[in-house]
PDB file of N, CA and C in Angstrom:
ATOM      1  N   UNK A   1      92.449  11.483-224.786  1.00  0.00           N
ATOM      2  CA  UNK A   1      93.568  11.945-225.560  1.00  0.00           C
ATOM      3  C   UNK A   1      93.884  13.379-225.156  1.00  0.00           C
ATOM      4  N   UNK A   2      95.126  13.995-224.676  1.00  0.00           N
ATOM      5  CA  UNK A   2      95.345  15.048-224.459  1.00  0.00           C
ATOM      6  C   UNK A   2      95.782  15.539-225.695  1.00  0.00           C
ATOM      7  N   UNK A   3      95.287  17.138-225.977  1.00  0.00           N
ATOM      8  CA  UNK A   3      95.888  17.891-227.051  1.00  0.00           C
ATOM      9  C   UNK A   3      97.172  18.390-226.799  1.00  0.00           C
ATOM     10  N   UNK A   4      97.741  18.539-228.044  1.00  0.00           N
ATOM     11  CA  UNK A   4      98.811  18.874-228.017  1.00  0.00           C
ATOM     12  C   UNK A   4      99.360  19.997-227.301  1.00  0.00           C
ATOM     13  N   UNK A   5      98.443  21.483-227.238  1.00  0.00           N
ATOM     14  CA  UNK A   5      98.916  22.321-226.640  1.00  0.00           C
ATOM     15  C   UNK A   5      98.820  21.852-225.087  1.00  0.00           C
ATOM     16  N   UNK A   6      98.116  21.412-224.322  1.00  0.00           N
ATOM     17  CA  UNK A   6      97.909  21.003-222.900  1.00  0.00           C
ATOM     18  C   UNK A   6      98.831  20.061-222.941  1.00  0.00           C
ATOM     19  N   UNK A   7      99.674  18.932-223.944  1.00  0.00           N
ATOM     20  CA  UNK A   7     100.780  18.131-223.139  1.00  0.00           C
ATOM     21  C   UNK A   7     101.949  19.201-223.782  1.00  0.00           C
ATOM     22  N   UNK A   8     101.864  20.292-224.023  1.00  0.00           N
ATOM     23  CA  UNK A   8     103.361  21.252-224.266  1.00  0.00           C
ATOM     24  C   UNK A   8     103.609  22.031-223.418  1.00  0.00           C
ATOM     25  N   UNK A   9     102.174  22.260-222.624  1.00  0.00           N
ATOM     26  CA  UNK A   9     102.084  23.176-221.179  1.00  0.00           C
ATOM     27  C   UNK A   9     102.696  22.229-220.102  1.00  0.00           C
ATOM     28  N   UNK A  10     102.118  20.818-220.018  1.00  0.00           N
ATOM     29  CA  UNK A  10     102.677  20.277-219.158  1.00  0.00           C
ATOM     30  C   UNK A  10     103.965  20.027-219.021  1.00  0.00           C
ATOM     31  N   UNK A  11     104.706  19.741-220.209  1.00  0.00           N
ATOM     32  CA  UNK A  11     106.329  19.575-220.138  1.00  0.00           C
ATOM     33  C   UNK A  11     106.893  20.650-220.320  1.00  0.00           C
ATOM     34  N   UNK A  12     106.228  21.572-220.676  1.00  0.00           N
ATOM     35  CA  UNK A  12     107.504  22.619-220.349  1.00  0.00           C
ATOM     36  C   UNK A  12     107.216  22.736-218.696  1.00  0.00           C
ATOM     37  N   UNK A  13     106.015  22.500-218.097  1.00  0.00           N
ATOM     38  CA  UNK A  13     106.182  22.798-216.362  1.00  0.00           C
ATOM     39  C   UNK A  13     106.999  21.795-216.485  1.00  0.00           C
ATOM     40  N   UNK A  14     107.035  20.291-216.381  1.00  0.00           N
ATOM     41  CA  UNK A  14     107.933  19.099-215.882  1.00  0.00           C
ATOM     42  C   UNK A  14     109.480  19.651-215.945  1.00  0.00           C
ATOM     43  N   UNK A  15     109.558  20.034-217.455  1.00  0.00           N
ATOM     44  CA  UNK A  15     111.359  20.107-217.935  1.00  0.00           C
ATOM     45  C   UNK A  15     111.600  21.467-216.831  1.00  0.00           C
ATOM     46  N   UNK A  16     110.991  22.484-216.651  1.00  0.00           N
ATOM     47  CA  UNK A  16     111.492  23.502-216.019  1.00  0.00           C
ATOM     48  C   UNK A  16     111.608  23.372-214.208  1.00  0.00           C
ATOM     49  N   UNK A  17     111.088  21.744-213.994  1.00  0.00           N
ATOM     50  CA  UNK A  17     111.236  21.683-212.748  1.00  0.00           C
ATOM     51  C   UNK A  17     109.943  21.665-211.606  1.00  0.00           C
ATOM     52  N   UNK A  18     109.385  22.053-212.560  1.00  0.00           N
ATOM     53  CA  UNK A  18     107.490  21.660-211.272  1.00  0.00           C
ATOM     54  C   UNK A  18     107.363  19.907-211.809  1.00  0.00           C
ATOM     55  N   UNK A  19     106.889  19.440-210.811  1.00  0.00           N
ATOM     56  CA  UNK A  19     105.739  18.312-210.623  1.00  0.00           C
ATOM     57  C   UNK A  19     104.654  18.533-211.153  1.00  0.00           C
ATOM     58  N   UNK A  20     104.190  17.118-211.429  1.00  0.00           N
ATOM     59  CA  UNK A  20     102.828  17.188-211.496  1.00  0.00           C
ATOM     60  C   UNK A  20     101.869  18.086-210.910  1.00  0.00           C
ATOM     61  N   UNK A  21     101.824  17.827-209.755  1.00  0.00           N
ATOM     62  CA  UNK A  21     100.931  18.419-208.746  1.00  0.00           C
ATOM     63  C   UNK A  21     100.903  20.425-208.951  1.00  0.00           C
ATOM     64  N   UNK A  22     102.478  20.752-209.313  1.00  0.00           N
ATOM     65  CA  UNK A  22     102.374  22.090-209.853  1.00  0.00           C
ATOM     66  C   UNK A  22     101.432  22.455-210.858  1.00  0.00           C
ATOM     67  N   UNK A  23     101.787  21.572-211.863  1.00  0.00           N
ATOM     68  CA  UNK A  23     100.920  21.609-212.765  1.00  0.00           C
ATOM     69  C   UNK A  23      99.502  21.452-213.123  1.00  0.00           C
ATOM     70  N   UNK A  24      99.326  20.911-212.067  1.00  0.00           N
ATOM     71  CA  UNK A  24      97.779  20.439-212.136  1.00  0.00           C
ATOM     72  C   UNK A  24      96.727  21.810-211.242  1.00  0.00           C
ATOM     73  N   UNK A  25      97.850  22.421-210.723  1.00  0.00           N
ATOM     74  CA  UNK A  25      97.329  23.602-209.850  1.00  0.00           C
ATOM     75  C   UNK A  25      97.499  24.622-210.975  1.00  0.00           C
ATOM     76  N   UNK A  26      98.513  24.817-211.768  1.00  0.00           N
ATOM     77  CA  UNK A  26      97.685  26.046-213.111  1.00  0.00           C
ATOM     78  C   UNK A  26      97.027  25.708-214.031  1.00  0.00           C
ATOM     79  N   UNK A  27      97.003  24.552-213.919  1.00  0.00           N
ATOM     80  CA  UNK A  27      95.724  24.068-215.235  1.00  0.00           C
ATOM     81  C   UNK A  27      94.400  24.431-214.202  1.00  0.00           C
ATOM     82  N   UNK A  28      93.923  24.135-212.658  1.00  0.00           N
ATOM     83  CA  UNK A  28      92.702  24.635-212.504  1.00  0.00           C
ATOM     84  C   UNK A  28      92.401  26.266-211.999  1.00  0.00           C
ATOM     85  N   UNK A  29      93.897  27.282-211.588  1.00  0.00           N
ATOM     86  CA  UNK A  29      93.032  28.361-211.950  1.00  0.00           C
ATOM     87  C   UNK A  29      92.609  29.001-212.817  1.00  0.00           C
ATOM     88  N   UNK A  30      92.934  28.622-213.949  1.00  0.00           N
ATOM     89  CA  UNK A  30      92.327  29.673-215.135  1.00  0.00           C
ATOM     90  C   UNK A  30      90.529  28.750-214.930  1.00  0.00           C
ATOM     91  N   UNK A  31      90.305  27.610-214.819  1.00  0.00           N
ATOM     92  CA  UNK A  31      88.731  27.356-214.964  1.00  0.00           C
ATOM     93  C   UNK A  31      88.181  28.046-213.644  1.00  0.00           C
ATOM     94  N   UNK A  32      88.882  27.554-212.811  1.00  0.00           N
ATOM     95  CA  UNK A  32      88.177  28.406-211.307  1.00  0.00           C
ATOM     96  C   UNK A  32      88.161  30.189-211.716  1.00  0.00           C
ATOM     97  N   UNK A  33      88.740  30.714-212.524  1.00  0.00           N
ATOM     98  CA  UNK A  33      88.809  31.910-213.025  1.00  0.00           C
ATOM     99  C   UNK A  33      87.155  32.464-213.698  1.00  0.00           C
ATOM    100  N   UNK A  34      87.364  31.443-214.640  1.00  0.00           N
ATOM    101  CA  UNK A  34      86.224  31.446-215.598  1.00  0.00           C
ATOM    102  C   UNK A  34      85.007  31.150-214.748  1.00  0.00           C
ATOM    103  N   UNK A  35      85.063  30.787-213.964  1.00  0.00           N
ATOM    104  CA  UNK A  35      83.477  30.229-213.066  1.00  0.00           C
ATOM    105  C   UNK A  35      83.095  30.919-212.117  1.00  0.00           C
ATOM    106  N   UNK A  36      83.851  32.204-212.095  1.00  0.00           N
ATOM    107  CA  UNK A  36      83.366  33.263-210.991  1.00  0.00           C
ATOM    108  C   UNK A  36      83.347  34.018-211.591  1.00  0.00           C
ATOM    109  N   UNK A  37      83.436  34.331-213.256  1.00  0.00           N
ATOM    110  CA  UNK A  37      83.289  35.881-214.314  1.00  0.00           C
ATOM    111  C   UNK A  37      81.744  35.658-214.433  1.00  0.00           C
ATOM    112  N   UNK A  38      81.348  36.476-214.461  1.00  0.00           N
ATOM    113  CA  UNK A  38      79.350  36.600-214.963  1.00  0.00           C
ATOM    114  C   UNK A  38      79.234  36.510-216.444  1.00  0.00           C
ATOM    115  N   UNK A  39      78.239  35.376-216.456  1.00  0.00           N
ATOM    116  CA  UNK A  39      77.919  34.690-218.034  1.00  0.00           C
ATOM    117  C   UNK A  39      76.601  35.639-218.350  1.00  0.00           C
ATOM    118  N   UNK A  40      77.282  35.468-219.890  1.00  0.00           N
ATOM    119  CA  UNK A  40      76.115  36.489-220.589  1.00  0.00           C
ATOM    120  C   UNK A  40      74.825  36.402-220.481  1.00  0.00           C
ATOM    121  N   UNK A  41      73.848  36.963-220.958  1.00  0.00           N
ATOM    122  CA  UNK A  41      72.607  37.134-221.123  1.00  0.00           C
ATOM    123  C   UNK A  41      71.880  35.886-221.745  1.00  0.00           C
ATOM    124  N   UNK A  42      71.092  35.060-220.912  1.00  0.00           N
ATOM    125  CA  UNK A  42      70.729  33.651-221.915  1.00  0.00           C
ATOM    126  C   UNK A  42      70.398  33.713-222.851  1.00  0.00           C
ATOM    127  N   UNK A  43      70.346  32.967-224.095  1.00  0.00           N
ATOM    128  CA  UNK A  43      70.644  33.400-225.392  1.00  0.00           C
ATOM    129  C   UNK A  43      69.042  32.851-225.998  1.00  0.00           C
ATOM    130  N   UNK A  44      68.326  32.496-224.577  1.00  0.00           N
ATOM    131  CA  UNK A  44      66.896  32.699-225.189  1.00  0.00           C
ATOM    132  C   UNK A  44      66.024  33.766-225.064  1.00  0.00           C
ATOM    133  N   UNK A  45      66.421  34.458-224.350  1.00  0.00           N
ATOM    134  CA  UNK A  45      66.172  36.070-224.337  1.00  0.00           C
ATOM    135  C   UNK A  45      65.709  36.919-225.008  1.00  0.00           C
ATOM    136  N   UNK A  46      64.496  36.928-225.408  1.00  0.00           N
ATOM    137  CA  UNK A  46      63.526  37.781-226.189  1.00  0.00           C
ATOM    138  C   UNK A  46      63.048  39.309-225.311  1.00  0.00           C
ATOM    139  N   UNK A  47      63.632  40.534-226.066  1.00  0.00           N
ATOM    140  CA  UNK A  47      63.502  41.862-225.620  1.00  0.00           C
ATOM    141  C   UNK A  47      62.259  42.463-226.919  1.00  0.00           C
ATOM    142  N   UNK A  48      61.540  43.392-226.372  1.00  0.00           N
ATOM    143  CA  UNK A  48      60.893  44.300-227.041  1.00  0.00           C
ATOM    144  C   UNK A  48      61.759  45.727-227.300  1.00  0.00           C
ATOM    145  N   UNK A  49      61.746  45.744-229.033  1.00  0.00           N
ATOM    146  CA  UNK A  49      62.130  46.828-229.388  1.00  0.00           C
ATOM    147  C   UNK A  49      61.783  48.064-228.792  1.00  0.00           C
ATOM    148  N   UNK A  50      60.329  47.712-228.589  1.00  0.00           N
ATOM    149  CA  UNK A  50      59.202  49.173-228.506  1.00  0.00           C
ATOM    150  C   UNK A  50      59.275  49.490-226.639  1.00  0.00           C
ATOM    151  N   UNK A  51      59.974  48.795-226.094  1.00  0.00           N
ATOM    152  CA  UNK A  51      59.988  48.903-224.489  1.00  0.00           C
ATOM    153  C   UNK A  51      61.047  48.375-224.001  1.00  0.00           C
ATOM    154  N   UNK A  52      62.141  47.932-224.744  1.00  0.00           N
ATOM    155  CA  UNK A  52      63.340  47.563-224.032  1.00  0.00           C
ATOM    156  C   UNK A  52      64.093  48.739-223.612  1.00  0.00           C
ATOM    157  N   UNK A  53      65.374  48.753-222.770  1.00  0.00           N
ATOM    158  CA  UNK A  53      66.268  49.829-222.231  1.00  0.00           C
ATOM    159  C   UNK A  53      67.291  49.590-223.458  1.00  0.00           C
ATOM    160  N   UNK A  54      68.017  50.463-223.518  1.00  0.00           N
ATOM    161  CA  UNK A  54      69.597  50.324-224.656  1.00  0.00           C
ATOM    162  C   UNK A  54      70.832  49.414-223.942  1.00  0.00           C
ATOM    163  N   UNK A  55      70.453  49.399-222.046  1.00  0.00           N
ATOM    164  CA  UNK A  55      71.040  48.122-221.629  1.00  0.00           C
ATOM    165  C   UNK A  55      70.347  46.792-221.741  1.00  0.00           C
ATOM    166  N   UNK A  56      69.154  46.928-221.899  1.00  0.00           N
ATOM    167  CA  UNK A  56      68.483  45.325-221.909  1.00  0.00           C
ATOM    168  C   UNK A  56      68.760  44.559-223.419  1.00  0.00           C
ATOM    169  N   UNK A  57      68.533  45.602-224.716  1.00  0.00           N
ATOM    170  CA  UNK A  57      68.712  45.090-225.334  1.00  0.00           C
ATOM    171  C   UNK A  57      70.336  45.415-226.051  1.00  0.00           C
ATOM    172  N   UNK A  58      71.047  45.805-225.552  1.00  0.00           N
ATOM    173  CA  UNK A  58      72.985  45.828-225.666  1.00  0.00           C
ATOM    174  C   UNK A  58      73.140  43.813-225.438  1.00  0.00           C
ATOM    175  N   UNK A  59      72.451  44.229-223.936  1.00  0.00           N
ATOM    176  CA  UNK A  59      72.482  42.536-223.623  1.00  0.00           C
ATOM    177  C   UNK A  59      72.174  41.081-224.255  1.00  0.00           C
ATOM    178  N   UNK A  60      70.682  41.299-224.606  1.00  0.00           N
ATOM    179  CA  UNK A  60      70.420  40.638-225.623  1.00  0.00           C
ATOM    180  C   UNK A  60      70.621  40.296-227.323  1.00  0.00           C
ATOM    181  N   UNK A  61      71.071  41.091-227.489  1.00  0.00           N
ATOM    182  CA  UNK A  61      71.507  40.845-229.102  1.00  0.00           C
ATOM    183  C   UNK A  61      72.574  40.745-229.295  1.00  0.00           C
ATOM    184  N   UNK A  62      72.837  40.333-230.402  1.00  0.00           N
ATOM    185  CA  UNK A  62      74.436  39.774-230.965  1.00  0.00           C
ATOM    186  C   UNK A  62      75.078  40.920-231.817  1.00  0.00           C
ATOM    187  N   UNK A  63      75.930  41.101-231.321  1.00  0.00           N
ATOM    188  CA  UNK A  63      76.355  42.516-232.387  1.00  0.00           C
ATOM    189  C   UNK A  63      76.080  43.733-232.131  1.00  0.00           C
ATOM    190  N   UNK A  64      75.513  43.880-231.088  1.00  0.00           N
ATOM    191  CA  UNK A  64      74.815  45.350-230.526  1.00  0.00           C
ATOM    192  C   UNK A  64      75.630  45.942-229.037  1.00  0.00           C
ATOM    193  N   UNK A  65      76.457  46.966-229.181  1.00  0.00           N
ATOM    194  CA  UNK A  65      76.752  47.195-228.333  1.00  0.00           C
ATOM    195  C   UNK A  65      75.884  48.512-227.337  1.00  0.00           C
ATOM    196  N   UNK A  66      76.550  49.002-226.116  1.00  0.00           N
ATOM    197  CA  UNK A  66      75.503  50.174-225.840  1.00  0.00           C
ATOM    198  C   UNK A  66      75.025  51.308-226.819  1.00  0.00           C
ATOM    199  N   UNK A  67      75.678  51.430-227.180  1.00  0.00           N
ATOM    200  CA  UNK A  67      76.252  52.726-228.211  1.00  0.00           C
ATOM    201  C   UNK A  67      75.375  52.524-229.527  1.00  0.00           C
ATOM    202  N   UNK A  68      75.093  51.463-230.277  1.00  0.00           N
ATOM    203  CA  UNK A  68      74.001  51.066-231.233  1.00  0.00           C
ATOM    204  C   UNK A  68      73.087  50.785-230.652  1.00  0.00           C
ATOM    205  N   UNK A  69      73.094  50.506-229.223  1.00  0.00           N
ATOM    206  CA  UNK A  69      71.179  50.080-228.550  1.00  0.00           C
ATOM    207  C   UNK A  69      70.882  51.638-228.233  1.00  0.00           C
ATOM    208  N   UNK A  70      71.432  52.204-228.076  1.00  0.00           N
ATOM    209  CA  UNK A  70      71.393  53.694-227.470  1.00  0.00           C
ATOM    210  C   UNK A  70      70.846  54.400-228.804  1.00  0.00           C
ATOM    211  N   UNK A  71      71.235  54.388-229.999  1.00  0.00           N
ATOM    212  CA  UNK A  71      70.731  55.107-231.076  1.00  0.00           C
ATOM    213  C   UNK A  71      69.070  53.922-231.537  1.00  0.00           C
ATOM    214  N   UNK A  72      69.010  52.723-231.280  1.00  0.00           N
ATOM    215  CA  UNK A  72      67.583  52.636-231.162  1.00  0.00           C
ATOM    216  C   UNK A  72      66.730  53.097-230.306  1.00  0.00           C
ATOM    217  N   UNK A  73      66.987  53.245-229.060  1.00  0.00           N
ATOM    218  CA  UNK A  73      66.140  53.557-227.956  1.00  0.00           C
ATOM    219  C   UNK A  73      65.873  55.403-228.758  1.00  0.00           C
ATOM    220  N   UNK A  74      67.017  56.290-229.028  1.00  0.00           N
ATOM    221  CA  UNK A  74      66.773  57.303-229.620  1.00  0.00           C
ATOM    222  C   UNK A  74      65.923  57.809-230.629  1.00  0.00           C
ATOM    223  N   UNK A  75      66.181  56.774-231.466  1.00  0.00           N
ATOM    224  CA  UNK A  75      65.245  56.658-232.873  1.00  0.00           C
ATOM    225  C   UNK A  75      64.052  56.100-232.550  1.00  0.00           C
ATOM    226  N   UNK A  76      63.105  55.507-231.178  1.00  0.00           N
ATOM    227  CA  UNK A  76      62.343  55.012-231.159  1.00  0.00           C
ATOM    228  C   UNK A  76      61.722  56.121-230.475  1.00  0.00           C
ATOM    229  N   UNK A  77      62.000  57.034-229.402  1.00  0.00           N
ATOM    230  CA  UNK A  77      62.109  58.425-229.078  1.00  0.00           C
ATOM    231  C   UNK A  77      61.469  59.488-230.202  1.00  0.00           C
ATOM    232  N   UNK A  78      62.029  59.425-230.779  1.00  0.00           N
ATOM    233  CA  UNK A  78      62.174  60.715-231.933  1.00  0.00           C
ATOM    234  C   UNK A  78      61.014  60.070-232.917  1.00  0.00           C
ATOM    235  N   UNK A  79      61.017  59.157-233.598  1.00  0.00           N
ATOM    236  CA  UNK A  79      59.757  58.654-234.619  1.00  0.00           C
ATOM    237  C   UNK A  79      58.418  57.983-233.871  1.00  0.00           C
ATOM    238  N   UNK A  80      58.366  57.199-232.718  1.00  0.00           N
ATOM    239  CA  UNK A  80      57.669  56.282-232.113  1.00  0.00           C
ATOM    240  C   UNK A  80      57.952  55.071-232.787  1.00  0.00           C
ATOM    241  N   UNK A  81      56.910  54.208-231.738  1.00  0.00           N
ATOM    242  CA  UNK A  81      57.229  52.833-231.589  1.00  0.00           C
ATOM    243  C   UNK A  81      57.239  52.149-233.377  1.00  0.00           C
ATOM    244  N   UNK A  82      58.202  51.466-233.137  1.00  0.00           N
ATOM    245  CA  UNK A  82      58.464  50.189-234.303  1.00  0.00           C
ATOM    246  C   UNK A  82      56.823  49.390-234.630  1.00  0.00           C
ATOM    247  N   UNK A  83      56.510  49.865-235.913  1.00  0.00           N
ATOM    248  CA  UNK A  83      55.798  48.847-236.481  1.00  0.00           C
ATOM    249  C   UNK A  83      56.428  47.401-236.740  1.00  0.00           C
ATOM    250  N   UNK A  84      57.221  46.967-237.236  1.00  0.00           N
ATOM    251  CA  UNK A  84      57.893  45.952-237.743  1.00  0.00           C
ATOM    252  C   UNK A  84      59.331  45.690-237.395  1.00  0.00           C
ATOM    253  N   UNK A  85      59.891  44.218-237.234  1.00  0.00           N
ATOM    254  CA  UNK A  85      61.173  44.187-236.997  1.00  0.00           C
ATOM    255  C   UNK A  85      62.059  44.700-237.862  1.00  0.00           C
ATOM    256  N   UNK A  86      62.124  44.348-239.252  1.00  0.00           N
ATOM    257  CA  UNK A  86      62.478  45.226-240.064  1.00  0.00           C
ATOM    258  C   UNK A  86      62.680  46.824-240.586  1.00  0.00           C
ATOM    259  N   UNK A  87      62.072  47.580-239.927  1.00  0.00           N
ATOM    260  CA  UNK A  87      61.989  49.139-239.443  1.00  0.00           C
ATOM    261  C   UNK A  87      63.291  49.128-238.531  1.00  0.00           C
ATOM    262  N   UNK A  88      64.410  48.674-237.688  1.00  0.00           N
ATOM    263  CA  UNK A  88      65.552  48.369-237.247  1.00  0.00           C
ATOM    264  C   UNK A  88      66.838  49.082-238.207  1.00  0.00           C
ATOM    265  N   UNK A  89      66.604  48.553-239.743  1.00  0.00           N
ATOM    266  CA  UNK A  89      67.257  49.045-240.789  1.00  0.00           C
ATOM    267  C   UNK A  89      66.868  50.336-240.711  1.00  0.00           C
ATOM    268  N   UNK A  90      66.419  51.093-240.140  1.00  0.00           N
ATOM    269  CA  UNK A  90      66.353  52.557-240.638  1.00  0.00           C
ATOM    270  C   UNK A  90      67.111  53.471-239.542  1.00  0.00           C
ATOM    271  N   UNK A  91      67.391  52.545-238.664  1.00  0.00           N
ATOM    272  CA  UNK A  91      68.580  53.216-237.526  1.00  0.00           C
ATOM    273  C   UNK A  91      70.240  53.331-237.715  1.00  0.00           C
ATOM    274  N   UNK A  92      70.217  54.186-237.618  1.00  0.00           N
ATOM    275  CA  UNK A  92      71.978  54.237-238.255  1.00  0.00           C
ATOM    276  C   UNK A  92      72.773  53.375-237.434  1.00  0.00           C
ATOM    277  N   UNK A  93      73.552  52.749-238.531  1.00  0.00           N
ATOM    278  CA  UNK A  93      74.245  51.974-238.337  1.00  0.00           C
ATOM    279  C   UNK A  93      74.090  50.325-237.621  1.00  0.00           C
ATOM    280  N   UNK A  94      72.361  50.591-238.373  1.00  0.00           N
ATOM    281  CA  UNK A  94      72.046  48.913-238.039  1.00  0.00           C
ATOM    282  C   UNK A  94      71.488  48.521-239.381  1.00  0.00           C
ATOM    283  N   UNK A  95      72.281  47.366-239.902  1.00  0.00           N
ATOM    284  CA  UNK A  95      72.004  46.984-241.077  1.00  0.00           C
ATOM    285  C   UNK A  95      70.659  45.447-240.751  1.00  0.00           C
ATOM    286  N   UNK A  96      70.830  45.205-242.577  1.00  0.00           N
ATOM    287  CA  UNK A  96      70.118  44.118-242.761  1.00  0.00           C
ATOM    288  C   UNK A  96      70.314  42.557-242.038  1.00  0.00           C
ATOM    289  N   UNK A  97      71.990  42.671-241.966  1.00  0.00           N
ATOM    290  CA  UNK A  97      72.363  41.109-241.539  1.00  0.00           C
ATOM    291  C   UNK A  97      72.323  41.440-240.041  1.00  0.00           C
ATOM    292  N   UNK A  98      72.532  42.280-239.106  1.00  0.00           N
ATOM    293  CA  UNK A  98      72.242  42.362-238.167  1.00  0.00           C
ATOM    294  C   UNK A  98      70.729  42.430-237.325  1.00  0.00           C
ATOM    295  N   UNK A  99      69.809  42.698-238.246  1.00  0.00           N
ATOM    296  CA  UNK A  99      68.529  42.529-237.647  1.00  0.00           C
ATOM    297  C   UNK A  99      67.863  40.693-237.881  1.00  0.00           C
ATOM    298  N   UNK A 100      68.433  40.722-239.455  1.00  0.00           N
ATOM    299  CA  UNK A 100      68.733  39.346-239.787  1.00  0.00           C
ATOM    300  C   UNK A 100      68.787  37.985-237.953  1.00  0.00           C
ATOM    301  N   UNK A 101      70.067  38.626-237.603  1.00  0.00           N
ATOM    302  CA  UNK A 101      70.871  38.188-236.588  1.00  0.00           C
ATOM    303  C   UNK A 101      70.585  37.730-235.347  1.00  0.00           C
ATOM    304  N   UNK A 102      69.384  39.142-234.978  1.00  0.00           N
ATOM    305  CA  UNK A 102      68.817  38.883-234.083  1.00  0.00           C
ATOM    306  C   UNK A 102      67.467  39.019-234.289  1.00  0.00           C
ATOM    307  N   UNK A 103      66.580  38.445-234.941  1.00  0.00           N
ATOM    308  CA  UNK A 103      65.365  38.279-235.273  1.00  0.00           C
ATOM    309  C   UNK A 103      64.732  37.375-234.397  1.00  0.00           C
ATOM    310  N   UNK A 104      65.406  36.466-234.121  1.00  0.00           N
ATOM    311  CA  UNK A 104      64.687  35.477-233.013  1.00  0.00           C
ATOM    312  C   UNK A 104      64.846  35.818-231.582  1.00  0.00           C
ATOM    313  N   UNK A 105      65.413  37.076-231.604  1.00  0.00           N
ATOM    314  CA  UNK A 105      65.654  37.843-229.891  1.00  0.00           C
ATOM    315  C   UNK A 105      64.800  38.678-229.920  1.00  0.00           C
ATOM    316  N   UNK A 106      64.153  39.343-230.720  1.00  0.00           N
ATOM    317  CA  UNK A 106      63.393  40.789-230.931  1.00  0.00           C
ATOM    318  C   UNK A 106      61.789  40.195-231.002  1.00  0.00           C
ATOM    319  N   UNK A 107      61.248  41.322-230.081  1.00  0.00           N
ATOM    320  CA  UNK A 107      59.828  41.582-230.559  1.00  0.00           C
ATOM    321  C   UNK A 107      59.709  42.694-230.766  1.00  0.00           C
ATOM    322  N   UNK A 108      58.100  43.147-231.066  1.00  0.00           N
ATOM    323  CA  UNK A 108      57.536  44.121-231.181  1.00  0.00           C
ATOM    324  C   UNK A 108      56.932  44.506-229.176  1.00  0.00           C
TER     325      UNK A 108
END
């Protein structure tokens, strides 16, 4: 069954004058697009708080950009290493649902 938006793409190519065959050539570069961009970080990916980089774990977690991995790596700097995953909450601007989040990515 084709969806609706993919048979509205196709007729507006038909009514405006492409063929099939036009059409079938912009429906595959956007996937040939997508299959040469670099896929994220596998999402089984377990980083250590206490020894990750602020790029290793930017990468690995959900919700964490450089800029919040960068103030853990800081805060881990300045106090020492993380007893507990939960000790995360005491870094600015990393809450409860976010450690929540990535709990099954994090070690000690």
């Amino acid at each position: 069954m084709i969806k609706r938006t993919t048979f509205a793409f196709y007729l507006s190519l038909v009514l405006s004058g492409a063929g099939w065959h036009q059409a079938a050539l912009a429906v595959e570069k956007p996937a040939a697009a997508a299959a040469t961009q670099p896929q994220p970080a596998d999402a089984s990916t377990v980083v250590s708080i206490n020894t990750a980089t602020a790029e290793q774990l930017a990468q690995a977690m959900r919700g964490i950009g450089l800029k919040k991995a960068q103030a853990i790596v800081s805060y881990r700097e300045q106090y020492g290493l993380f007893s507990h995953l939960e000790q995360l909450k005491e870094v600015p601007g990393i809450g409860i649902a976010l450690v929540e989040r990535n709990a099954d990515r994090l070690k000690l």
